[in-house]
Protein backbone atom coordinates (compact mmCIF):
# COMPACT_ATOMS: atom_id res chain seq x y z
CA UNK A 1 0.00 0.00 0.00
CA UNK A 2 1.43 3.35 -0.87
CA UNK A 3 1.73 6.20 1.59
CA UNK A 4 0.28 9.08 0.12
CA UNK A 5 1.65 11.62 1.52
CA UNK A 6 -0.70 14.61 2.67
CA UNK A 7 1.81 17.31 3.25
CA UNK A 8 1.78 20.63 2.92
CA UNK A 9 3.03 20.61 -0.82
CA UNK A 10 0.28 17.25 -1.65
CA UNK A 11 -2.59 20.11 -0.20
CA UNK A 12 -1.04 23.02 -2.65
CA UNK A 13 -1.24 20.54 -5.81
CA UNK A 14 -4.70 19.63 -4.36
CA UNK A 15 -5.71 23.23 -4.25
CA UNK A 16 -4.36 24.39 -7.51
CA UNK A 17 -6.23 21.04 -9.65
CA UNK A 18 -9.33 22.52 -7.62
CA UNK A 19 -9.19 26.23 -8.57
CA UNK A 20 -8.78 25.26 -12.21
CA UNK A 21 -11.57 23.12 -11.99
CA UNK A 22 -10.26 19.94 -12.24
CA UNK A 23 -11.61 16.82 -10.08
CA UNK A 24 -9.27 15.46 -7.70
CA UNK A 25 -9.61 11.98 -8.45
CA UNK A 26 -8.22 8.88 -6.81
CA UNK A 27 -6.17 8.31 -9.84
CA UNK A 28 -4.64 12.09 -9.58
CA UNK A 29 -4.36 12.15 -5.67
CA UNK A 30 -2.07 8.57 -5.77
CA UNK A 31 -0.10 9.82 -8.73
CA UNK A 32 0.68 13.15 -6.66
CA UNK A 33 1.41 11.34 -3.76
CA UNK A 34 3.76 9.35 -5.91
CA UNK A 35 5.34 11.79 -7.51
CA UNK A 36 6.21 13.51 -4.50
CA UNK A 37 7.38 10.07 -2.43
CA UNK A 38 9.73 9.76 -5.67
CA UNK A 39 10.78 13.27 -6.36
CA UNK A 40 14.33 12.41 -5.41
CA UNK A 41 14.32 9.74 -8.52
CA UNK A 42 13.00 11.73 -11.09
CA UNK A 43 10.74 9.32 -11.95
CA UNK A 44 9.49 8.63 -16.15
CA UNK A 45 6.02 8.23 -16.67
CA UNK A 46 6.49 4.16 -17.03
CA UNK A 47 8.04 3.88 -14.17
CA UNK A 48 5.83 6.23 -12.22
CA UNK A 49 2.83 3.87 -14.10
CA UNK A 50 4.81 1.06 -12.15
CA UNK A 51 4.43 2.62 -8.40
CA UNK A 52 1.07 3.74 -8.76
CA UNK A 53 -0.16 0.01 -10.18
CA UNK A 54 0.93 -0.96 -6.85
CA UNK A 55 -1.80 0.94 -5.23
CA UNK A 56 -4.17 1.03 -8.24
CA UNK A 57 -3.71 -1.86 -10.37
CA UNK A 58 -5.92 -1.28 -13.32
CA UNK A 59 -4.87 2.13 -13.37
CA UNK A 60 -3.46 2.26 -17.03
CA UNK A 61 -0.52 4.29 -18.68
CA UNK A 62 -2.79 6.72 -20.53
CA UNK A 63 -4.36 8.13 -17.62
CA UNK A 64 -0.49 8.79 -16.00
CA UNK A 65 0.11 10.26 -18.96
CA UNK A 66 -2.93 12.86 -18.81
CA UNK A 67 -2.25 13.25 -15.27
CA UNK A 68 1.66 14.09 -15.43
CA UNK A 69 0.16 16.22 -19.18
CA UNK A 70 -2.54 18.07 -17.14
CA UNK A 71 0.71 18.96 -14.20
CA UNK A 72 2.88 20.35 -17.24
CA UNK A 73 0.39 22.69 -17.89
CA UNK A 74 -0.64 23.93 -14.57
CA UNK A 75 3.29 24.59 -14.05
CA UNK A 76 3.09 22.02 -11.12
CA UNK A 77 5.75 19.94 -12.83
CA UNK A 78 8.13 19.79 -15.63
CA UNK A 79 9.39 16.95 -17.70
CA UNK A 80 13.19 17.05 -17.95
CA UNK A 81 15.59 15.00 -20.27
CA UNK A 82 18.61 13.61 -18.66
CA UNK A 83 19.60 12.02 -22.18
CA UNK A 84 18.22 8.32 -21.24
CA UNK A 85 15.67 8.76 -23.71
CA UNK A 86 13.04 9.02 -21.20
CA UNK A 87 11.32 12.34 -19.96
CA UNK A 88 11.60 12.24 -16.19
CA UNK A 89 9.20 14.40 -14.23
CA UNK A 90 10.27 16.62 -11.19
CA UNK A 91 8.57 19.25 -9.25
CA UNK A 92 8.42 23.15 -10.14
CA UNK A 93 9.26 24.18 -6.61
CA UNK A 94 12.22 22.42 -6.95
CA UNK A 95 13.38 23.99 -10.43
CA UNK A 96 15.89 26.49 -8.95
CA UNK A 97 18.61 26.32 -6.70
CA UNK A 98 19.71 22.83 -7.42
CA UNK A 99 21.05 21.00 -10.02
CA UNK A 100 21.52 17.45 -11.25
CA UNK A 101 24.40 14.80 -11.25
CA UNK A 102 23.80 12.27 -13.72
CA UNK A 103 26.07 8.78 -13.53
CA UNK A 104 26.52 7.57 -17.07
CA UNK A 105 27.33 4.27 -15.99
CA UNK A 106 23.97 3.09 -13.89
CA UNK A 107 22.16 6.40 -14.64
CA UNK A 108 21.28 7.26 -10.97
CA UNK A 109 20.47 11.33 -10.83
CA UNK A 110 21.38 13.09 -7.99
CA UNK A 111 20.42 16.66 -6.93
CA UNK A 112 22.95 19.10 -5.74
CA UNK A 113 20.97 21.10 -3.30
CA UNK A 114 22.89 24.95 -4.16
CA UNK A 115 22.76 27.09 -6.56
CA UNK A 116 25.84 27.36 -7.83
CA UNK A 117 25.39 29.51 -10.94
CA UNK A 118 23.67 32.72 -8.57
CA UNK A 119 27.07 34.91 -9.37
CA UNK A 120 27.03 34.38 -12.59
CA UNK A 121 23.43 35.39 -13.24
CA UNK A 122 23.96 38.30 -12.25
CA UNK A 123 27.09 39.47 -13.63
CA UNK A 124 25.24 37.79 -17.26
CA UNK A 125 22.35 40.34 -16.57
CA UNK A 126 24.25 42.91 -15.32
CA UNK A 127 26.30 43.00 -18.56
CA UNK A 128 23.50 42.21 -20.99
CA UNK A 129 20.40 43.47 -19.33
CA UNK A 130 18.88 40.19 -19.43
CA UNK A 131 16.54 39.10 -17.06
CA UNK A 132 17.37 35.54 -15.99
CA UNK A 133 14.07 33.87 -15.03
CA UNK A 134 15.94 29.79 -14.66
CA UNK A 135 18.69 27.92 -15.76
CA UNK A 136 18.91 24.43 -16.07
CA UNK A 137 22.38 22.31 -15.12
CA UNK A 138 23.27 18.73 -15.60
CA UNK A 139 26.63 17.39 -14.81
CA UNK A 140 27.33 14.30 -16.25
CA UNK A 141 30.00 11.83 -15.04
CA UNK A 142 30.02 8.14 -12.51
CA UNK A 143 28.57 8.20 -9.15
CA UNK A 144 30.50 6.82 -6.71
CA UNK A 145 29.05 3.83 -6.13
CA UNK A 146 29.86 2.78 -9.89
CA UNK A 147 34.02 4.05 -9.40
CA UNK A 148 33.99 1.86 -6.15
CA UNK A 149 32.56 -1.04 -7.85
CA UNK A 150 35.18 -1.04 -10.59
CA UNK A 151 37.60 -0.41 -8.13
CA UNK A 152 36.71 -3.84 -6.59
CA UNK A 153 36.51 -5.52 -9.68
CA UNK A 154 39.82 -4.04 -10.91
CA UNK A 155 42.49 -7.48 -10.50
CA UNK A 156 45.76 -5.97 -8.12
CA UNK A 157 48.61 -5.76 -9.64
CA UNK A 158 52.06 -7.19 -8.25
CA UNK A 159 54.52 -5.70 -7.97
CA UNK A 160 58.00 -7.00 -9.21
């Protein structure tokens, strides 16, 4: 059974899906709740299918789709390609201020939690006169837990 979560951020999707007039249906209240259980694994719309069949199992892969569709547009979330060939879905809230490590080895995603590019906005707008509403950085490379597991594999060497 999934815990779905009612925090303070579930109640603000709930609210927003009400003042645009849409039902908050089982279906949309689990895949929410998922959504925001997973947030830390960026989860694609298959795989989010596969969490939410475990509370709902006849719930089918269109309606995640319309779901996660119907979130795009209200600006709740945003699908974001970390160049597995999937879209994965994360949270608006979350947009700035972090960015994502991305292990090309077992494709794990992690979020740095800073924003590390704040200086640099500004001098860019400061220069150009550009307002900077978001940026968007990915940082590609192996996580640790792939190094260490090559590092055990790796056959010692003797010395002569």
């Amino acid at each position: 059974m999934i815990d779905v979560p009612e925090s303070t951020e579930a109640k603000e999707v709930y609210n927003r899906l009400r003042q645009e007039d849409f039902k908050l249906t089982r279906q949309r209240r689990i895949i929410v709740g998922c959504l925001l259980k997973h947030r830390e694994e960026h989860p694609s719309a298959e795989e989010l299918h596969q969490i939410v069949r475990e509370e709902l199992p006849d719930v089918g892969l269109a309606t995640v789709y319309r779901t996660l569709d119907l979130l795009e547009r209200l600006d709740i979330i945003r699908g974001v390609n970390f160049g597995d060939g999937r879209t994965r879905y994360e949270l608006t809230s979350e947009l700035h201020q972090h960015h994502h490590l991305i292990c090309g080895t077992c494709g794990v995603i992690e979020e740095v939690d800073e924003d590390l590019l704040g200086d640099v906005e500004d001098r860019i707008a400061q220069r150009t006169g550009f307002t900077i509403v978001d940026h968007d950085l990915k940082l590609y490379g192996v996580c640790l837990d792939c190094r260490r597991r090559v590092e055990d594999e790796a056959p010692e060497v003797e010395s002569t």
